[in-house]
PDB file of N, CA and C in Angstrom:
ATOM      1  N   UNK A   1     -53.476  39.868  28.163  1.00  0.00           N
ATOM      2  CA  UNK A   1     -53.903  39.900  29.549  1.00  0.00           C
ATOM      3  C   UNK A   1     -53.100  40.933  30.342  1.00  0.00           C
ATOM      4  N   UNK A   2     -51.697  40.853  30.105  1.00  0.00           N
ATOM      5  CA  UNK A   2     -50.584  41.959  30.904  1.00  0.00           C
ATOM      6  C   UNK A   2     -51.376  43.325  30.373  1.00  0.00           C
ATOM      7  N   UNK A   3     -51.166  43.756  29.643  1.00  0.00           N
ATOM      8  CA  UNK A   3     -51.727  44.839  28.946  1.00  0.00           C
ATOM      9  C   UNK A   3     -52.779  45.150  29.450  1.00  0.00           C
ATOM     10  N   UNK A   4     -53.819  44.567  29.112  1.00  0.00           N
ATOM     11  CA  UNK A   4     -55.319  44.572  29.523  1.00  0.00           C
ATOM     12  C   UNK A   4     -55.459  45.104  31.720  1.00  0.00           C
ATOM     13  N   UNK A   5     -54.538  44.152  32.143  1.00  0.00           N
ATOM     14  CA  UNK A   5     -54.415  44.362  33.245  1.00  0.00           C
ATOM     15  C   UNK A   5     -53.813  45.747  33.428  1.00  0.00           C
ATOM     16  N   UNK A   6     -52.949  46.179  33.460  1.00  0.00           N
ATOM     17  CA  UNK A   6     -51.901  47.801  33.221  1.00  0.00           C
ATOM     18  C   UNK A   6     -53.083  48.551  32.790  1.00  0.00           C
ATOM     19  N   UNK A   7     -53.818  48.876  32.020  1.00  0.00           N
ATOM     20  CA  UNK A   7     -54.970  49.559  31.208  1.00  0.00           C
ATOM     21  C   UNK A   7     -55.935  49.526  32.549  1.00  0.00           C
ATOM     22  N   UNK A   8     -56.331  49.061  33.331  1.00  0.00           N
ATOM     23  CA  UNK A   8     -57.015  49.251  34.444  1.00  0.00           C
ATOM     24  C   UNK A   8     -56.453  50.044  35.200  1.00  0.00           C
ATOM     25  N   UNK A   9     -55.537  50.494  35.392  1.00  0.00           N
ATOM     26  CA  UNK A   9     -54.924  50.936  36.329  1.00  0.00           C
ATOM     27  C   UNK A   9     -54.846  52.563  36.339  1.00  0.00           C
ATOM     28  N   UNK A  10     -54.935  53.140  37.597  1.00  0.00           N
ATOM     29  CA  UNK A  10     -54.971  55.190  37.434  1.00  0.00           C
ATOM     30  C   UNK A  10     -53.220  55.435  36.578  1.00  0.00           C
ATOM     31  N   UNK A  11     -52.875  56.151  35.775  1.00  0.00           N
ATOM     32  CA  UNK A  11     -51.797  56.809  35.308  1.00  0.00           C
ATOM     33  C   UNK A  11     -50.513  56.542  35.673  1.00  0.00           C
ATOM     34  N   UNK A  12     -50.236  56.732  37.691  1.00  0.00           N
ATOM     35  CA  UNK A  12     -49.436  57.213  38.138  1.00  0.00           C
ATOM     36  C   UNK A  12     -49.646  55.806  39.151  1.00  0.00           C
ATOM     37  N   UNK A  13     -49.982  55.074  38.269  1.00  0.00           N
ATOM     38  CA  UNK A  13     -49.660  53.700  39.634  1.00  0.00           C
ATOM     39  C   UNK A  13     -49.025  52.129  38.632  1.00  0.00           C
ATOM     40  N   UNK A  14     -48.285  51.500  38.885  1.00  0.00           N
ATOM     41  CA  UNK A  14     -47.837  50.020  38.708  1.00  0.00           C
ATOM     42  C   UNK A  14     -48.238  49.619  39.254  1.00  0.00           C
ATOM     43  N   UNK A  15     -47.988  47.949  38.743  1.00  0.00           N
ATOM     44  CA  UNK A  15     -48.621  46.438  39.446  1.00  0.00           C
ATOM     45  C   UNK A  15     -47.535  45.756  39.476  1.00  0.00           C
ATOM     46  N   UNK A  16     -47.599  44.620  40.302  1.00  0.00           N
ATOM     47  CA  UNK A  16     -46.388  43.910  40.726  1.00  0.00           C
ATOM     48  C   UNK A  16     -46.643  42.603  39.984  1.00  0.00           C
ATOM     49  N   UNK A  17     -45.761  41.866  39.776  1.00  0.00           N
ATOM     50  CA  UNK A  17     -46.148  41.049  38.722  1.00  0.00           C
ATOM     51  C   UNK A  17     -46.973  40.135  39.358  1.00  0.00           C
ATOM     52  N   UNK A  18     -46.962  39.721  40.491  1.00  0.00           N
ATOM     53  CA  UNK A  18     -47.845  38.765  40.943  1.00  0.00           C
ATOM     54  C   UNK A  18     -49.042  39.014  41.272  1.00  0.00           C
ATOM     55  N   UNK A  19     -49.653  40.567  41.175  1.00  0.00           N
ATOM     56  CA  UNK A  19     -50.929  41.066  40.873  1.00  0.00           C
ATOM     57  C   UNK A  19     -51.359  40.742  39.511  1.00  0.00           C
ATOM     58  N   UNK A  20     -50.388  40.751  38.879  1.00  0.00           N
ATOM     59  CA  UNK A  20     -51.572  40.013  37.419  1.00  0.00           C
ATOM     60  C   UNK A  20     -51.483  38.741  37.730  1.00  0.00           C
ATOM     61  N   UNK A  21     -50.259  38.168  37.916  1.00  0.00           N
ATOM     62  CA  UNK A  21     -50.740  36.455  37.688  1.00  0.00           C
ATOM     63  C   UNK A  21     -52.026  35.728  38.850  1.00  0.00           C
ATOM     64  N   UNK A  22     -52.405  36.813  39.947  1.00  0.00           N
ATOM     65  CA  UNK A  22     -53.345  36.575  40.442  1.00  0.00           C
ATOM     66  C   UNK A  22     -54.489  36.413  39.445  1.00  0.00           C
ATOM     67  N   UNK A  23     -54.353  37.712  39.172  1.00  0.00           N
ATOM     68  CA  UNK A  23     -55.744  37.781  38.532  1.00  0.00           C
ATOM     69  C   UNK A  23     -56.007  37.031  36.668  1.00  0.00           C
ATOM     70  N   UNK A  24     -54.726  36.556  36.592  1.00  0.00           N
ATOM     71  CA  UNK A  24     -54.898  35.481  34.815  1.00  0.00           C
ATOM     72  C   UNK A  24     -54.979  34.194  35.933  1.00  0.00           C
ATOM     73  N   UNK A  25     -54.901  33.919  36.796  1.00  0.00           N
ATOM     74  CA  UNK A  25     -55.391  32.716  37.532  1.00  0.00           C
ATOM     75  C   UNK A  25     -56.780  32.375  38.220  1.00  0.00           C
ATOM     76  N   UNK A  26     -57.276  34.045  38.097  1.00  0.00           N
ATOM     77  CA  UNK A  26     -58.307  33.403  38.534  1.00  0.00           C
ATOM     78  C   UNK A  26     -59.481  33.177  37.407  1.00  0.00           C
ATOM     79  N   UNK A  27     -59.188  33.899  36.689  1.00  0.00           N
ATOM     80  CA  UNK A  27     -59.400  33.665  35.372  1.00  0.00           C
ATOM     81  C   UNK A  27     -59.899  32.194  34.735  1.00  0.00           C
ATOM     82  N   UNK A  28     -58.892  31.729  34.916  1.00  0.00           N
ATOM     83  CA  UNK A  28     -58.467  30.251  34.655  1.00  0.00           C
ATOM     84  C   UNK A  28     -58.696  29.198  35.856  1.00  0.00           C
ATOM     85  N   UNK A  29     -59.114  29.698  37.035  1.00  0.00           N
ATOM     86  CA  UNK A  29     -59.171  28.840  38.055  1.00  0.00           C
ATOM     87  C   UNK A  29     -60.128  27.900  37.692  1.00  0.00           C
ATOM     88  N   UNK A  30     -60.021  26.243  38.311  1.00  0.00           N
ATOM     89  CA  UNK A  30     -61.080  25.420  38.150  1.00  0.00           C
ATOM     90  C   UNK A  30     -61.173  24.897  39.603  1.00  0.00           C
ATOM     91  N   UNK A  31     -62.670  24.473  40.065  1.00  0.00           N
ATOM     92  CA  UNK A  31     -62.983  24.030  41.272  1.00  0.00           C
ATOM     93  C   UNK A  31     -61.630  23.246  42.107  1.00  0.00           C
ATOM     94  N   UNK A  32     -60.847  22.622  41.315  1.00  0.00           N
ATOM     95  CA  UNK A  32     -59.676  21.602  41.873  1.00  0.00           C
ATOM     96  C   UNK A  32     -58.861  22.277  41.966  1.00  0.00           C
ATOM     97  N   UNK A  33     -58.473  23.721  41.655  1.00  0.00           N
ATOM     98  CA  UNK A  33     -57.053  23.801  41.765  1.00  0.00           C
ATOM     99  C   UNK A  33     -57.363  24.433  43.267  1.00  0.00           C
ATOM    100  N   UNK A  34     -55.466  24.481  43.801  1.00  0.00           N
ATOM    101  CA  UNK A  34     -55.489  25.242  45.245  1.00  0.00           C
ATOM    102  C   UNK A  34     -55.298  26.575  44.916  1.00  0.00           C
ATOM    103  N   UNK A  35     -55.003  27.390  46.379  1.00  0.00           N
ATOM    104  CA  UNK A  35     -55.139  28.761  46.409  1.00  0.00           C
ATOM    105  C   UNK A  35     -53.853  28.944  46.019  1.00  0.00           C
ATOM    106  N   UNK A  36     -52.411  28.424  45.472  1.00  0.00           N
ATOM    107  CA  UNK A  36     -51.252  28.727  45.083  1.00  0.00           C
ATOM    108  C   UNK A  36     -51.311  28.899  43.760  1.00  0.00           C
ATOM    109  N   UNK A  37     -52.630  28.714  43.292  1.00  0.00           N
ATOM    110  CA  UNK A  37     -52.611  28.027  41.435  1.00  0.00           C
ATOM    111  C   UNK A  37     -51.559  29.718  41.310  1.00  0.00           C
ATOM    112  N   UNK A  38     -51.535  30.573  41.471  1.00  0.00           N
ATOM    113  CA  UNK A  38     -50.877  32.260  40.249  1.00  0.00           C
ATOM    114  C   UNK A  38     -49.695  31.984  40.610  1.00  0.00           C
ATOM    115  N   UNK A  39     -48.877  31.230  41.403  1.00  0.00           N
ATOM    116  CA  UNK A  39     -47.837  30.832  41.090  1.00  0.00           C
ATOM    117  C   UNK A  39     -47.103  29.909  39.949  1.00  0.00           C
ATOM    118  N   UNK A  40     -48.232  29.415  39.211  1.00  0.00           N
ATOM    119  CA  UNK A  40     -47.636  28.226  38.240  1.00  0.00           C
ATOM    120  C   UNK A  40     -47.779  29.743  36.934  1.00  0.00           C
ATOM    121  N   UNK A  41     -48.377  30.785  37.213  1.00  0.00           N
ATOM    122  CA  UNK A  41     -48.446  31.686  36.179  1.00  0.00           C
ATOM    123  C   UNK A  41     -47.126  32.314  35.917  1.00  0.00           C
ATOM    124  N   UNK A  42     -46.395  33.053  37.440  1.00  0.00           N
ATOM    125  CA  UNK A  42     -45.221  33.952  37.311  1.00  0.00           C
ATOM    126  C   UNK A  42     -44.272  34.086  36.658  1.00  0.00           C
ATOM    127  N   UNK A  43     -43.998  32.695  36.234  1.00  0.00           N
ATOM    128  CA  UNK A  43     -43.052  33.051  35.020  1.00  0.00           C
ATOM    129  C   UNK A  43     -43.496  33.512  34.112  1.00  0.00           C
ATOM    130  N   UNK A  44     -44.247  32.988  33.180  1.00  0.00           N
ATOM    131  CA  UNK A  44     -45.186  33.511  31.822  1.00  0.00           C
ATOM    132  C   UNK A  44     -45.630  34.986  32.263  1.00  0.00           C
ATOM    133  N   UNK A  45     -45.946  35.636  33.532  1.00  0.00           N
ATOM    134  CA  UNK A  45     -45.845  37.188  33.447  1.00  0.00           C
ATOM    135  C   UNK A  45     -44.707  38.113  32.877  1.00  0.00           C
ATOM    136  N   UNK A  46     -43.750  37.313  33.976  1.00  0.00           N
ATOM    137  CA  UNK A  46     -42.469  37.851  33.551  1.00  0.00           C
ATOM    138  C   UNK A  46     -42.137  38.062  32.298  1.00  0.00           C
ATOM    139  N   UNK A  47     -41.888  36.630  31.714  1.00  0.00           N
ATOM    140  CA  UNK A  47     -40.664  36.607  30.326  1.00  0.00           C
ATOM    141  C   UNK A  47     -41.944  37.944  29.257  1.00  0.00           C
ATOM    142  N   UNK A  48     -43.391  37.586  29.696  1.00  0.00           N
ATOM    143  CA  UNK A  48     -43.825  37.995  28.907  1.00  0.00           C
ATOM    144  C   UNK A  48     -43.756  40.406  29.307  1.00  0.00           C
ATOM    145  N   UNK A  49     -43.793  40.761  30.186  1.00  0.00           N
ATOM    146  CA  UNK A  49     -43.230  41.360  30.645  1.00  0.00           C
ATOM    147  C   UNK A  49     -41.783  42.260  29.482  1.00  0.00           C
ATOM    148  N   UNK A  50     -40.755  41.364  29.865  1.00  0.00           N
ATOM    149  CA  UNK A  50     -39.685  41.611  28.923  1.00  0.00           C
ATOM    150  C   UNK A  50     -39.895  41.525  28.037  1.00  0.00           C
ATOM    151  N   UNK A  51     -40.512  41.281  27.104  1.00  0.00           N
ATOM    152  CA  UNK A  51     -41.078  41.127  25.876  1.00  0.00           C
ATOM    153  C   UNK A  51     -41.705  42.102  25.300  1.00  0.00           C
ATOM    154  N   UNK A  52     -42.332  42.322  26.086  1.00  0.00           N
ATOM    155  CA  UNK A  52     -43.165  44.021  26.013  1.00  0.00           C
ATOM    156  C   UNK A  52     -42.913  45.350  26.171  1.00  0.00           C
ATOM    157  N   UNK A  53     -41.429  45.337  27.189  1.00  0.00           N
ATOM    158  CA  UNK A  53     -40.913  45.889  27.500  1.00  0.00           C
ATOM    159  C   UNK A  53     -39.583  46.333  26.299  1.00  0.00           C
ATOM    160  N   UNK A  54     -39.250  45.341  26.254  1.00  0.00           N
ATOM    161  CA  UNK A  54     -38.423  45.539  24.675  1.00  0.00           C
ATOM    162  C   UNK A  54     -39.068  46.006  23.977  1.00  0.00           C
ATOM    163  N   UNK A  55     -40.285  45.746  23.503  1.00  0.00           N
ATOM    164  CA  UNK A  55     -40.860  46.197  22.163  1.00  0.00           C
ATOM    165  C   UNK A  55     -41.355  47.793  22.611  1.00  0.00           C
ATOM    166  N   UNK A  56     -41.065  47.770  23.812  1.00  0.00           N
ATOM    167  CA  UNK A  56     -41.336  49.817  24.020  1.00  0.00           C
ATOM    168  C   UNK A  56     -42.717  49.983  24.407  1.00  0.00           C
ATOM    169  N   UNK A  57     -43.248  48.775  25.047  1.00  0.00           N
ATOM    170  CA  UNK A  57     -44.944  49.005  25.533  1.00  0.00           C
ATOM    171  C   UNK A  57     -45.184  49.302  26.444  1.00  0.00           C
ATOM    172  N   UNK A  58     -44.372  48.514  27.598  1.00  0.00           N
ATOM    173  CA  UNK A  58     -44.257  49.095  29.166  1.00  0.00           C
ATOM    174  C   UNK A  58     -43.109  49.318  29.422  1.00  0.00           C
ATOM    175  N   UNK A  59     -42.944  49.672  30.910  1.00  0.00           N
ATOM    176  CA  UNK A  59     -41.936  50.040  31.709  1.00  0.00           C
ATOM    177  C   UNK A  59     -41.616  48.895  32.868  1.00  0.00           C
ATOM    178  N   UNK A  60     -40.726  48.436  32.961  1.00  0.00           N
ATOM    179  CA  UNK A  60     -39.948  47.766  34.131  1.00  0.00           C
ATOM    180  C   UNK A  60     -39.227  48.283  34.880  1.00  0.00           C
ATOM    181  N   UNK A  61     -39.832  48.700  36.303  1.00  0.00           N
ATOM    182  CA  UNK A  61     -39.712  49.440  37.226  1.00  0.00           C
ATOM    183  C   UNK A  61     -39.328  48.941  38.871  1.00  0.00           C
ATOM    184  N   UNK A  62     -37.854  49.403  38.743  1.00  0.00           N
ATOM    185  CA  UNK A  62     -37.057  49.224  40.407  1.00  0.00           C
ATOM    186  C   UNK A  62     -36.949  50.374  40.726  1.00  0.00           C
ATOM    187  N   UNK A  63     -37.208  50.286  42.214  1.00  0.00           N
ATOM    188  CA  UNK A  63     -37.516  51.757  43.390  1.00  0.00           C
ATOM    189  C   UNK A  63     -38.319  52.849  42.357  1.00  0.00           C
ATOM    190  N   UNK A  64     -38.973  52.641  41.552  1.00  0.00           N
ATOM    191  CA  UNK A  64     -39.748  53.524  40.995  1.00  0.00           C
ATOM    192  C   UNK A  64     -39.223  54.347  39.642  1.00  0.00           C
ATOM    193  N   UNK A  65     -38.062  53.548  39.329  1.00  0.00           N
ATOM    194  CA  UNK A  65     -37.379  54.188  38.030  1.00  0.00           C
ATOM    195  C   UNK A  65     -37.385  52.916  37.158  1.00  0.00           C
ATOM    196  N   UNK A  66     -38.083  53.184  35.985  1.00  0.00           N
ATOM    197  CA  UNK A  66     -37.697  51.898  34.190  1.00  0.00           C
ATOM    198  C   UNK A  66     -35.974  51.446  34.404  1.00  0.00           C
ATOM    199  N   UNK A  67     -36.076  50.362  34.310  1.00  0.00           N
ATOM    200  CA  UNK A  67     -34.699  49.680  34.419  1.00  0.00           C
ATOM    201  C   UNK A  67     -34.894  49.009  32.707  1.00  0.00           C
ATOM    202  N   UNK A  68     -33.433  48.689  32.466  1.00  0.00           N
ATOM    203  CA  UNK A  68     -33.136  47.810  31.432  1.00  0.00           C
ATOM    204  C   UNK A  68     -34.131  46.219  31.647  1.00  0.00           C
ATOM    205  N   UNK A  69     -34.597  45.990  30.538  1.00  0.00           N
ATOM    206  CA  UNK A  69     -35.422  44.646  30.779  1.00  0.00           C
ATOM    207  C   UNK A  69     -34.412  43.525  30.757  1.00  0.00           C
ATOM    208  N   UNK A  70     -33.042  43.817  30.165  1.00  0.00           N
ATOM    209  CA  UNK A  70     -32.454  42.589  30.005  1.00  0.00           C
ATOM    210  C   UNK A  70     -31.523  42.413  31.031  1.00  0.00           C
ATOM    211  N   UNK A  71     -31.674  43.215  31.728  1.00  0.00           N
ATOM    212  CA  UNK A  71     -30.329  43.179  33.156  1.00  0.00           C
ATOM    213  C   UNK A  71     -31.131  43.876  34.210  1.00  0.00           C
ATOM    214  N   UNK A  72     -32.477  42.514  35.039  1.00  0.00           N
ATOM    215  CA  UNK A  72     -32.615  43.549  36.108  1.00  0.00           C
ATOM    216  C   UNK A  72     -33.093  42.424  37.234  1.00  0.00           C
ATOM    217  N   UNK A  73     -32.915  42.309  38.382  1.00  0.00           N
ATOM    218  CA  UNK A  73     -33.372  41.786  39.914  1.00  0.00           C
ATOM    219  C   UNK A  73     -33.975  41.832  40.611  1.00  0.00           C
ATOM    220  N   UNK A  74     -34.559  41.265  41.485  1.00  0.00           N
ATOM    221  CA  UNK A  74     -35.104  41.583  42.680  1.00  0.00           C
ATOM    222  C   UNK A  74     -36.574  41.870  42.603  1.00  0.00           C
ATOM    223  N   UNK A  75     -37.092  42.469  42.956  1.00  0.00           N
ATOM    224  CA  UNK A  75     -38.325  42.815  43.364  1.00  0.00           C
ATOM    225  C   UNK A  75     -38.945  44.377  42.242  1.00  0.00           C
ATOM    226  N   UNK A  76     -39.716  44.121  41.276  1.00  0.00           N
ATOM    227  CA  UNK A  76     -39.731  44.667  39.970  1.00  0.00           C
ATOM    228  C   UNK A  76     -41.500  45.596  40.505  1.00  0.00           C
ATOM    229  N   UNK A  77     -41.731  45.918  39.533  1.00  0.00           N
ATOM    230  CA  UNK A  77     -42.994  46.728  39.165  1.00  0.00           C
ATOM    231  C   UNK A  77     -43.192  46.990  37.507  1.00  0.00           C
ATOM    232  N   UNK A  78     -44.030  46.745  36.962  1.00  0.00           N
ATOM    233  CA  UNK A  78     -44.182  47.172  35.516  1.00  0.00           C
ATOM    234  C   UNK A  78     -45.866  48.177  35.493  1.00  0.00           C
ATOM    235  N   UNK A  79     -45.606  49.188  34.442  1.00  0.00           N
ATOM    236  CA  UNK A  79     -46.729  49.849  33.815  1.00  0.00           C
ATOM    237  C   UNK A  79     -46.700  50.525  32.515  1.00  0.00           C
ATOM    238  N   UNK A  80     -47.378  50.693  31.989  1.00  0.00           N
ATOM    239  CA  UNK A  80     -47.956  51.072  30.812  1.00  0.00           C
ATOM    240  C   UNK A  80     -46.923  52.163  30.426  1.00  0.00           C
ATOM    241  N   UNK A  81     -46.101  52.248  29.087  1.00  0.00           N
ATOM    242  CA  UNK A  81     -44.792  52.806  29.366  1.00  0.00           C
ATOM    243  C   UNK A  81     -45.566  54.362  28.778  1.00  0.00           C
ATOM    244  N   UNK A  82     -45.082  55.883  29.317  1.00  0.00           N
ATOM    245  CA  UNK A  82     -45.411  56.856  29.282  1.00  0.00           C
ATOM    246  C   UNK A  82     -44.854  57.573  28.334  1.00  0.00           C
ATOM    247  N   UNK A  83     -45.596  58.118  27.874  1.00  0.00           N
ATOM    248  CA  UNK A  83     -45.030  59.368  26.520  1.00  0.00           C
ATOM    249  C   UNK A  83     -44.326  60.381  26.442  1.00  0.00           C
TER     250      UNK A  83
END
């Protein structure tokens, strides 16, 4: 789904992680849930995120520069890691 999501995207742009878990929630949305449901997602973006990021697929991105996946804070961006 991370992947799939990043692959939509123009070249020269990232997504914030809570732009995908929007959209794997709505995915998954059922008539009962509330409008908070992509919050029960954010973690599972994340860890999954670092995961991907280790394996050299994307980029994890603060103020617009790839940071280390295993030492990083705050307010992130990931995309499709570049050649």
């Amino acid at each position: 789904m991370l992947l799939d999501h990043l692959a939509t995207l123009p070249q020269d742009k990232s997504a914030a992680p809570d732009d995908v878990a929007r959209a794997y929630a709505e995915i998954r949305r059922k008539p009962s849930d509330g409008r908070d449901l992509y919050k029960r997602y954010q973690r599972a973006v994340k860890e999954q995120a670092i995961h991907l990021a280790r394996a050299g697929r994307i980029e994890i991105l603060r103020r617009g520069e790839p940071v280390n996946p295993d030492d990083f804070k705050g307010v992130w961006r990931m995309r499709l890691k570049r050649s």
